[in-house]
Protein backbone atom coordinates (compact mmCIF):
# COMPACT_ATOMS: atom_id res chain seq x y z
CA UNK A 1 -5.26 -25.88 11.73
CA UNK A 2 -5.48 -26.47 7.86
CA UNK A 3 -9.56 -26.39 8.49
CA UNK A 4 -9.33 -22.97 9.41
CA UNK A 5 -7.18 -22.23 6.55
CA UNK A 6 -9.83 -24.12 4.11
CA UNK A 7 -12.79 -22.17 5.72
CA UNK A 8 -10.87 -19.05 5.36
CA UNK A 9 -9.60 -19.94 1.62
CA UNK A 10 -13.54 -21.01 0.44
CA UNK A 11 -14.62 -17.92 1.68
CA UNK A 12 -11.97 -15.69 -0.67
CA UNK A 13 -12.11 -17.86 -3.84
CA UNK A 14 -16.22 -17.49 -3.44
CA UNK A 15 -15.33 -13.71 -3.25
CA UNK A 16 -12.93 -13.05 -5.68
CA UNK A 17 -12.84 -14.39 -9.34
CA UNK A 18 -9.40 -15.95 -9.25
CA UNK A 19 -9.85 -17.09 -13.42
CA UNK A 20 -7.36 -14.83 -14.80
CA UNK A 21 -4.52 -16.90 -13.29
CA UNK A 22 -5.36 -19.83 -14.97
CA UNK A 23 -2.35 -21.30 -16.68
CA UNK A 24 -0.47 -18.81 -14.83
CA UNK A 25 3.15 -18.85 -12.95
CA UNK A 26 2.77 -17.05 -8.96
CA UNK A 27 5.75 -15.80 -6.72
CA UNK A 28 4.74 -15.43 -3.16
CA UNK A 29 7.48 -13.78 -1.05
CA UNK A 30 6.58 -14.20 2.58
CA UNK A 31 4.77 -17.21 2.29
CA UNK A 32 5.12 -18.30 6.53
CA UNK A 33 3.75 -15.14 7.28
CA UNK A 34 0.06 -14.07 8.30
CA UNK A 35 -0.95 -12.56 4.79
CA UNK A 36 1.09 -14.53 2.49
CA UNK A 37 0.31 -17.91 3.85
CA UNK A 38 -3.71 -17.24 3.56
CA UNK A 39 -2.99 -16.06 -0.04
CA UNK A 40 -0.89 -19.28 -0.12
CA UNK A 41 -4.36 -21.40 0.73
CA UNK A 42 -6.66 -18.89 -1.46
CA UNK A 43 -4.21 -19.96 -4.44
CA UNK A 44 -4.12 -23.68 -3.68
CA UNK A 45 -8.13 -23.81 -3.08
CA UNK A 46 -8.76 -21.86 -6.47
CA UNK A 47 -6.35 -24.31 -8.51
CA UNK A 48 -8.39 -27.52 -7.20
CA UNK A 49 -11.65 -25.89 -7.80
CA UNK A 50 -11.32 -23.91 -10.60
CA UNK A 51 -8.83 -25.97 -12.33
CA UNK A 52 -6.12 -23.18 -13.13
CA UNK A 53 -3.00 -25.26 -13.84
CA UNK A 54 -1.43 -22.86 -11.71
CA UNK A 55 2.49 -23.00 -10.70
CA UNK A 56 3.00 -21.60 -7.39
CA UNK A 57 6.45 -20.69 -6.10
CA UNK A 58 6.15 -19.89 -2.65
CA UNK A 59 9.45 -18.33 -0.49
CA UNK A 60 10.42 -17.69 3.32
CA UNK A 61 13.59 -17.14 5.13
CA UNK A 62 12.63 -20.41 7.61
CA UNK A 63 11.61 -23.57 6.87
CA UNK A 64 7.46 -23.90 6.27
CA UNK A 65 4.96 -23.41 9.11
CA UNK A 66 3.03 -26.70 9.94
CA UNK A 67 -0.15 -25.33 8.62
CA UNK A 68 1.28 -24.58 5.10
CA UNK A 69 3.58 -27.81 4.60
CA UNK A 70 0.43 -29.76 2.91
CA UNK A 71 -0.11 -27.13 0.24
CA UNK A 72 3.24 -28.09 -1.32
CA UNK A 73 2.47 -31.84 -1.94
CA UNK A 74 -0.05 -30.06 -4.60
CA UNK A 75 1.67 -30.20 -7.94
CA UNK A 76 3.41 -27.67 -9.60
CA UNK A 77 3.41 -25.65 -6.19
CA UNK A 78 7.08 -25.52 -4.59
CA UNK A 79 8.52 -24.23 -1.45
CA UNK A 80 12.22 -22.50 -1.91
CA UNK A 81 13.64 -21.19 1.82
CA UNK A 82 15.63 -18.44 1.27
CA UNK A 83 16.64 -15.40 3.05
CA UNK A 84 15.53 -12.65 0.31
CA UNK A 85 18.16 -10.24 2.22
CA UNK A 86 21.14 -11.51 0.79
CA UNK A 87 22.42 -12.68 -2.19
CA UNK A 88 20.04 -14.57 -4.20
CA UNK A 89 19.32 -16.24 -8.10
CA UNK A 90 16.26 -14.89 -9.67
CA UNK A 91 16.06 -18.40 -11.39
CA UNK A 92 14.77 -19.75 -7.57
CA UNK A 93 11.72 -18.02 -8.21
CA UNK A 94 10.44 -18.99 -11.21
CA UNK A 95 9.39 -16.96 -14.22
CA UNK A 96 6.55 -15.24 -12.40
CA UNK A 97 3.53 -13.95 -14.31
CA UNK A 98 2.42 -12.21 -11.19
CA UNK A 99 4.15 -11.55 -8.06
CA UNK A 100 3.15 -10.63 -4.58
CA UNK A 101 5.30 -9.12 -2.46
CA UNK A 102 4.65 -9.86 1.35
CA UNK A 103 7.61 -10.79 3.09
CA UNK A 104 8.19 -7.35 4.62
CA UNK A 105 7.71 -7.87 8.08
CA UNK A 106 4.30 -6.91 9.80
CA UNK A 107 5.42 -7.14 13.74
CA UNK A 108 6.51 -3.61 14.94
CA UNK A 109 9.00 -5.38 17.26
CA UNK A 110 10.77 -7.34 14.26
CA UNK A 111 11.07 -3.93 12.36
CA UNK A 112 12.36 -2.36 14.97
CA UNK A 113 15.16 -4.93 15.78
CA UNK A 114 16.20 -5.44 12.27
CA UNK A 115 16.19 -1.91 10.70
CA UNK A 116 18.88 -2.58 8.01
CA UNK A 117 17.20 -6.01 7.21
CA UNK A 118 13.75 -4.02 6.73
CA UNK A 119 15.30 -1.18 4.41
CA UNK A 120 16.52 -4.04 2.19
CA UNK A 121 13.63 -5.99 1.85
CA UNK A 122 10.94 -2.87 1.40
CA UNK A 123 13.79 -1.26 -1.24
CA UNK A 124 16.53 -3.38 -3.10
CA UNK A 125 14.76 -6.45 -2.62
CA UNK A 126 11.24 -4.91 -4.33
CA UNK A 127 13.92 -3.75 -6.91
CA UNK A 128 14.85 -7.40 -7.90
CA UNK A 129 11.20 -8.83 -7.53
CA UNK A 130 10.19 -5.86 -9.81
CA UNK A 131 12.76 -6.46 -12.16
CA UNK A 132 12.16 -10.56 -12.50
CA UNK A 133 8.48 -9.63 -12.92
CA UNK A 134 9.10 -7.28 -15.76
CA UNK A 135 10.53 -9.87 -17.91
CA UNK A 136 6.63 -10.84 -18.70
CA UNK A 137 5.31 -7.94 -18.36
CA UNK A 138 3.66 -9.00 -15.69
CA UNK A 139 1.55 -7.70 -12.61
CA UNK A 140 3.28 -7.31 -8.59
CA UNK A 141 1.50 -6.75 -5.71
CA UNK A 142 3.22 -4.78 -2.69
CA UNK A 143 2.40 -5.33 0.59
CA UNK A 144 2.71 -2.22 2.17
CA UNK A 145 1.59 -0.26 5.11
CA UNK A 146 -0.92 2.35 6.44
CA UNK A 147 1.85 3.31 8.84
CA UNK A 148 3.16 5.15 5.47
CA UNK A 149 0.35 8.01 6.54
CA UNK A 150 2.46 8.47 10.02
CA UNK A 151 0.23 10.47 12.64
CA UNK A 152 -1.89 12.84 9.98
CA UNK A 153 -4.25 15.34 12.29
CA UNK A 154 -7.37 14.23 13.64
CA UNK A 155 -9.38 16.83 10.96
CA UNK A 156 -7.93 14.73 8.01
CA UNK A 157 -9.42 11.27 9.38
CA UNK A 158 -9.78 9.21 8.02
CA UNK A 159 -7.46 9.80 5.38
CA UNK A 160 -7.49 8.27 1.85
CA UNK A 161 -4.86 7.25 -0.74
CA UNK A 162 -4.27 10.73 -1.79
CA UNK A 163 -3.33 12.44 1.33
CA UNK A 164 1.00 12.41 1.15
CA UNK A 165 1.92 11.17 5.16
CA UNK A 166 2.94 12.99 8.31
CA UNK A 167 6.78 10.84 8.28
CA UNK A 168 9.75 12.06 9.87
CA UNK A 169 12.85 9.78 7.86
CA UNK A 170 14.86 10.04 11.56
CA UNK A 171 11.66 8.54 13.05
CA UNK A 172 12.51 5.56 15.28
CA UNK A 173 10.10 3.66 12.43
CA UNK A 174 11.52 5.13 9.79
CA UNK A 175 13.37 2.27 8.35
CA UNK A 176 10.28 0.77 8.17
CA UNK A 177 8.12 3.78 7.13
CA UNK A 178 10.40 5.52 4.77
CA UNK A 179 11.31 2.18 3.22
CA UNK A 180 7.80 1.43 2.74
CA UNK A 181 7.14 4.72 1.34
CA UNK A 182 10.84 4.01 -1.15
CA UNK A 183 8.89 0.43 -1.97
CA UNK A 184 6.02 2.28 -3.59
CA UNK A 185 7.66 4.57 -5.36
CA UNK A 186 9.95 2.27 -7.12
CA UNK A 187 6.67 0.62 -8.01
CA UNK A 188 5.14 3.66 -9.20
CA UNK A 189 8.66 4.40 -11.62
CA UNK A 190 8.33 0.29 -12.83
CA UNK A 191 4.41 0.80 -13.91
CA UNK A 192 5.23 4.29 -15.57
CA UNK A 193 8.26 2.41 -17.52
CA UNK A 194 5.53 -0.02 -18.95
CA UNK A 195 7.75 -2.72 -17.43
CA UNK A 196 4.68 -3.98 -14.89
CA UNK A 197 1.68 -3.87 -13.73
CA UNK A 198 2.09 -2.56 -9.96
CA UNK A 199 -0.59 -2.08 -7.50
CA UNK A 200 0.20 -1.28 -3.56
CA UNK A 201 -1.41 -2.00 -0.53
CA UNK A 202 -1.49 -0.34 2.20
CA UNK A 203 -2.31 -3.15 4.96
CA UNK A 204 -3.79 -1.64 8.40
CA UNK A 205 -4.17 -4.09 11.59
CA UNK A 206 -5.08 -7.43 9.79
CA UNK A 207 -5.29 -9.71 12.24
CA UNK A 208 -6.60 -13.70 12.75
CA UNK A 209 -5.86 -17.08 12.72
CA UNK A 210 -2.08 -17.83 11.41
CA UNK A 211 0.46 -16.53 13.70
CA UNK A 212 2.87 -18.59 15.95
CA UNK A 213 2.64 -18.45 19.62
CA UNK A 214 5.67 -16.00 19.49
CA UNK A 215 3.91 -13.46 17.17
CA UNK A 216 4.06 -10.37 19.37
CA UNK A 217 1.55 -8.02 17.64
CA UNK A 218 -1.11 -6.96 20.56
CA UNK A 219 -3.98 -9.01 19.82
CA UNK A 220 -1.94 -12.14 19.81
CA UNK A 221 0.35 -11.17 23.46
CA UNK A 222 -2.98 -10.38 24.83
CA UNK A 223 -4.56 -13.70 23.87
CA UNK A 224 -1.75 -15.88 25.64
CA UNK A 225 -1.56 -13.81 28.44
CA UNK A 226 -5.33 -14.51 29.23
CA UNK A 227 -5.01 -18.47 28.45
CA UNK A 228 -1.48 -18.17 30.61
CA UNK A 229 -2.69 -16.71 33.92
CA UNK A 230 -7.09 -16.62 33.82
CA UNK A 231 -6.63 -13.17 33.92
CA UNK A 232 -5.66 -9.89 31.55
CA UNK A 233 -3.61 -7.68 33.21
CA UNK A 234 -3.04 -4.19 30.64
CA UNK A 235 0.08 -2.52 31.11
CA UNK A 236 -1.87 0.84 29.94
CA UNK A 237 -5.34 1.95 29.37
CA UNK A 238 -5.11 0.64 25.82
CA UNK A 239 -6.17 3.98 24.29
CA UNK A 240 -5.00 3.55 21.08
CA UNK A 241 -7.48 3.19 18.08
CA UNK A 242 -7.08 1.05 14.74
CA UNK A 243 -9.84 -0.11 11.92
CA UNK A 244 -9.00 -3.87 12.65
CA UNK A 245 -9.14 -6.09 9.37
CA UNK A 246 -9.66 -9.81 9.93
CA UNK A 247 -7.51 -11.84 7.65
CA UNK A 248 -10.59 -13.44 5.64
CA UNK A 249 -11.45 -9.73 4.58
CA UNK A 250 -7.95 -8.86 4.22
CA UNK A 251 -7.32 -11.70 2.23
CA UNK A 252 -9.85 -11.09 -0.35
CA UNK A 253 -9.23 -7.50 -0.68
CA UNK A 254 -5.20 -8.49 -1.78
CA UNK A 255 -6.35 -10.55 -4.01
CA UNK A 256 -8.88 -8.74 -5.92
CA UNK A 257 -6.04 -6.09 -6.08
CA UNK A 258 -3.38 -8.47 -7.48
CA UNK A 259 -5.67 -9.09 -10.06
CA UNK A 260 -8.74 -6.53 -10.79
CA UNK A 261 -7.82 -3.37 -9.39
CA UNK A 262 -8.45 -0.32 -11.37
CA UNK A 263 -6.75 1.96 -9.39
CA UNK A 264 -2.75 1.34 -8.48
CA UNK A 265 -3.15 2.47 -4.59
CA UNK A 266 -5.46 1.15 -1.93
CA UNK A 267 -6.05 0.97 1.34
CA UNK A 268 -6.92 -2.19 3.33
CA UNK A 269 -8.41 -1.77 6.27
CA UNK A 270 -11.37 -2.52 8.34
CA UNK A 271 -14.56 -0.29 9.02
CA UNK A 272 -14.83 -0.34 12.47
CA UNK A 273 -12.83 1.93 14.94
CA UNK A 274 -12.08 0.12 17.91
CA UNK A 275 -9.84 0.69 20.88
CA UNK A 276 -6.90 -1.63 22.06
CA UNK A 277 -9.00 -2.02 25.39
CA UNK A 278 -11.82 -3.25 23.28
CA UNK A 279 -9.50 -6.26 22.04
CA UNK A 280 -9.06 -6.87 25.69
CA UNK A 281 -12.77 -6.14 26.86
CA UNK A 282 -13.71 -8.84 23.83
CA UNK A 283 -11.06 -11.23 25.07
CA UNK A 284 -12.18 -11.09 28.50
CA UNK A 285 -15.88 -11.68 27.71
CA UNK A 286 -14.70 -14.51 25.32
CA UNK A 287 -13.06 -16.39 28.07
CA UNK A 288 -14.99 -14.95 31.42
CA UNK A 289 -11.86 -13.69 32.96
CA UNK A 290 -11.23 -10.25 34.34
CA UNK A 291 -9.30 -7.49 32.53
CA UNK A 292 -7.40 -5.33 34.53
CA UNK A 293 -6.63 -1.98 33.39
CA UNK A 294 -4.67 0.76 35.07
CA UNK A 295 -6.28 3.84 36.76
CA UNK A 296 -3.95 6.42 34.67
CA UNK A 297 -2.12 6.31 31.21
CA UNK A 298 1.38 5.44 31.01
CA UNK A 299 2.30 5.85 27.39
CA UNK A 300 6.22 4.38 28.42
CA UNK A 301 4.84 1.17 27.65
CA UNK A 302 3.50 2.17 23.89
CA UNK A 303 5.47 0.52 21.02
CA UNK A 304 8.05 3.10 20.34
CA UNK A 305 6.55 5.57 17.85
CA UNK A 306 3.32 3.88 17.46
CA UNK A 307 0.40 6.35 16.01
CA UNK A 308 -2.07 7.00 18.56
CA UNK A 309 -4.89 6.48 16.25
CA UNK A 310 -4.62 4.73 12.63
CA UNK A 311 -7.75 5.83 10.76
CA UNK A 312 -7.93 5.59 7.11
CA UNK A 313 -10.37 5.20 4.53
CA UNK A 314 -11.13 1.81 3.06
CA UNK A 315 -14.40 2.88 0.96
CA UNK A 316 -12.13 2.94 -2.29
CA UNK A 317 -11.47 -1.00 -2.08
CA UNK A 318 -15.25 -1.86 -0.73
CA UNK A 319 -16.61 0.04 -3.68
CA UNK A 320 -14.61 -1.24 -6.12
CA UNK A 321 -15.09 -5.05 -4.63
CA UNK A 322 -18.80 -4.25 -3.52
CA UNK A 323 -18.21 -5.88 -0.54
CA UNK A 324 -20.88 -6.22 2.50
CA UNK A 325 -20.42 -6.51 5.64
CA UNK A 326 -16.44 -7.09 7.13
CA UNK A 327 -16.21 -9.91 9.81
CA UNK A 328 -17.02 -8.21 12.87
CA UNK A 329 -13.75 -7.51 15.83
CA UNK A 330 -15.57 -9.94 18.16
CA UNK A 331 -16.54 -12.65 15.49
CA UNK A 332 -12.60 -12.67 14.67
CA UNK A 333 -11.00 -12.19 18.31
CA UNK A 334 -12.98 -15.87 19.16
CA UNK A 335 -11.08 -17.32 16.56
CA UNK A 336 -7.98 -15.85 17.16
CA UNK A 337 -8.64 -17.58 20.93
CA UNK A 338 -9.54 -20.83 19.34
CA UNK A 339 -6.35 -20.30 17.17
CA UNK A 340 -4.36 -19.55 20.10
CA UNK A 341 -5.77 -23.09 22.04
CA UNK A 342 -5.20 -24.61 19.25
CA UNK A 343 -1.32 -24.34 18.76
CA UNK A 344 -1.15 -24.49 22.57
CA UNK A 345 -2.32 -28.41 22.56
CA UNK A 346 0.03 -29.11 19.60
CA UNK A 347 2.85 -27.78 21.01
């Protein structure tokens, strides 16, 4: 597991010039998740090889994953579990020069069973991050979401970070959406105080090694039901459309924004429109198995409220970061299955 991780780490810190942390203190909220614990490698590989001195605090509600347990033997990197939704001491977080901000949940299904618990940790929880950040003037990364954009019309696509979101607050998503939106505006008032440095992201469909076999975004139900049965049987046409983002890509873009970004909103997404039935058609050809789609559209079995097409415009980031190519949806839906084997054999 922690090979992947390294491959995936080498690639960022050769991509992003990680030297203004040196000497520096890091808060990582979120740190078991899929984006915070690939920042959490990205940090560790850039102390050994760059020599930063860095302190790393890294939090999460649960006790660490298995592929993120070695990175705390590292010196001066600890591990704190705690539940960021209730009451908490600052003091367990260090005295963060810069602070990223991803435990905010990124599976529509969590969101959607916990909407109190996602309100708190996309609004009074930023709050008190923002706050403990302040007290060095320091710089915070928010994780947010594309979803903020809700279902603009099709003659607006893709849309960049100017255009204002199509949200209804009574949504079914709206405690995640509206919250979201709440996050970044706090954000906004905190950088126009002079108190921090805040940029946002607005994360789109990253996907890629990192999840646990229960992780029920689409990508990652679709991968176990393959290896489960030898077959993938669709429960609709899969007609949605996302810009997928593998998490190498993904990665590196959060990172350059934590700590280069000119601009205080981005977008992070991939380049590459591609349909839910082309994760499955890539899946099948990955693993020679059939996929089995039905012969009409039910949309019953959507995700509640999910946007029928999430297209938004990344060239902002990719010009800034001159980036090349992004890993392509095939390239990272192999190792997603190699992933998915992977944790399967070791239980």
């Amino acid at each position: 597991m922690n090979s992947i991780y390294g491959k995936i780490a080498d690639h960022v810190v050769a991509t992003v010039d990680f030297s203004p942390l040196r000497g520096k203190a890091v808060s990582l909220t979120g740190v078991n998740g899929l984006l915070g614990s690939h920042l959490l490698h990205a940090l560790s590989v850039a102390n050994r090889k760059l020599d930063l001195s860095l302190q790393v605090v890294g939090t999460s509600r649960s006790g660490p994953a298995p592929w993120i347990k070695d990175v705390f033997a590292q010196e001066k990197f600890r591990y704190v579990q705690l539940d960021l939704r209730g009451p908490f001491a600052s003091s367990r977080l260090g005295k963060p020069d810069y602070l990223i901000h991803a435990a905010t949940y990124g599976q529509p299904k969590k969101f959607l069973e916990d909407p109190l618990g996602t309100m708190t940790l996309n609004s009074q929880v930023t709050a008190q991050l923002l706050d403990l950040v302040s007290e060095k003037n320091g710089r915070f990364l928010f994780a947010s979401s594309s979803e903020i954009y809700g279902n603009p019309p099709r003659e607006l696509m893709p849309v960049g970070e100017s255009y204002h979101g199509n949200t209804s607050p009574l949504d079914h998503r709206s405690p995640y959406t509206s919250s979201k939106r709440f996050g970044e505006t706090l954000c906004k008032i905190y950088q126009d105080l002079g108190r921090v440095h805040a940029r946002i992201a607005r994360v789109s469909s990253v996907y890629g090694p990192g999840v646990n076999l229960t992780d029920d975004r689409v990508l990652n139900v679709f991968i176990r039901r393959a290896l489960d049965t030898g077959a993938l049987t669709m429960l609709d046409r899969g007609l949605q459309k996302r810009h997928w983002l593998y998490i190498s890509d993904a990665t590196a873009m959060l990172a350059y924004i934590l700590m280069h970004a000119k601009e205080m909103v981005y977008n992070v997404s991939g380049s590459d429109l591609r349909s839910i039935a082309d994760l499955a058609s890539y899946i099948g050809e990955e693993l020679d198995i059939p996929v089995v789609t039905p012969s009409v559209e039910d949309t019953a079995n959507h995700t509640e409220g999910a946007p029928d097409m999430i297209n938004i415009d990344n060239s902002r980031i990719l010009h800034e970061m001159q980036m090349g190519n992004l890993v392509p949806l095939r390239q990272g839906v192999a190792d997603c299955i190699a992933w998915n084997r992977t944790l399967l054999k070791t239980g």
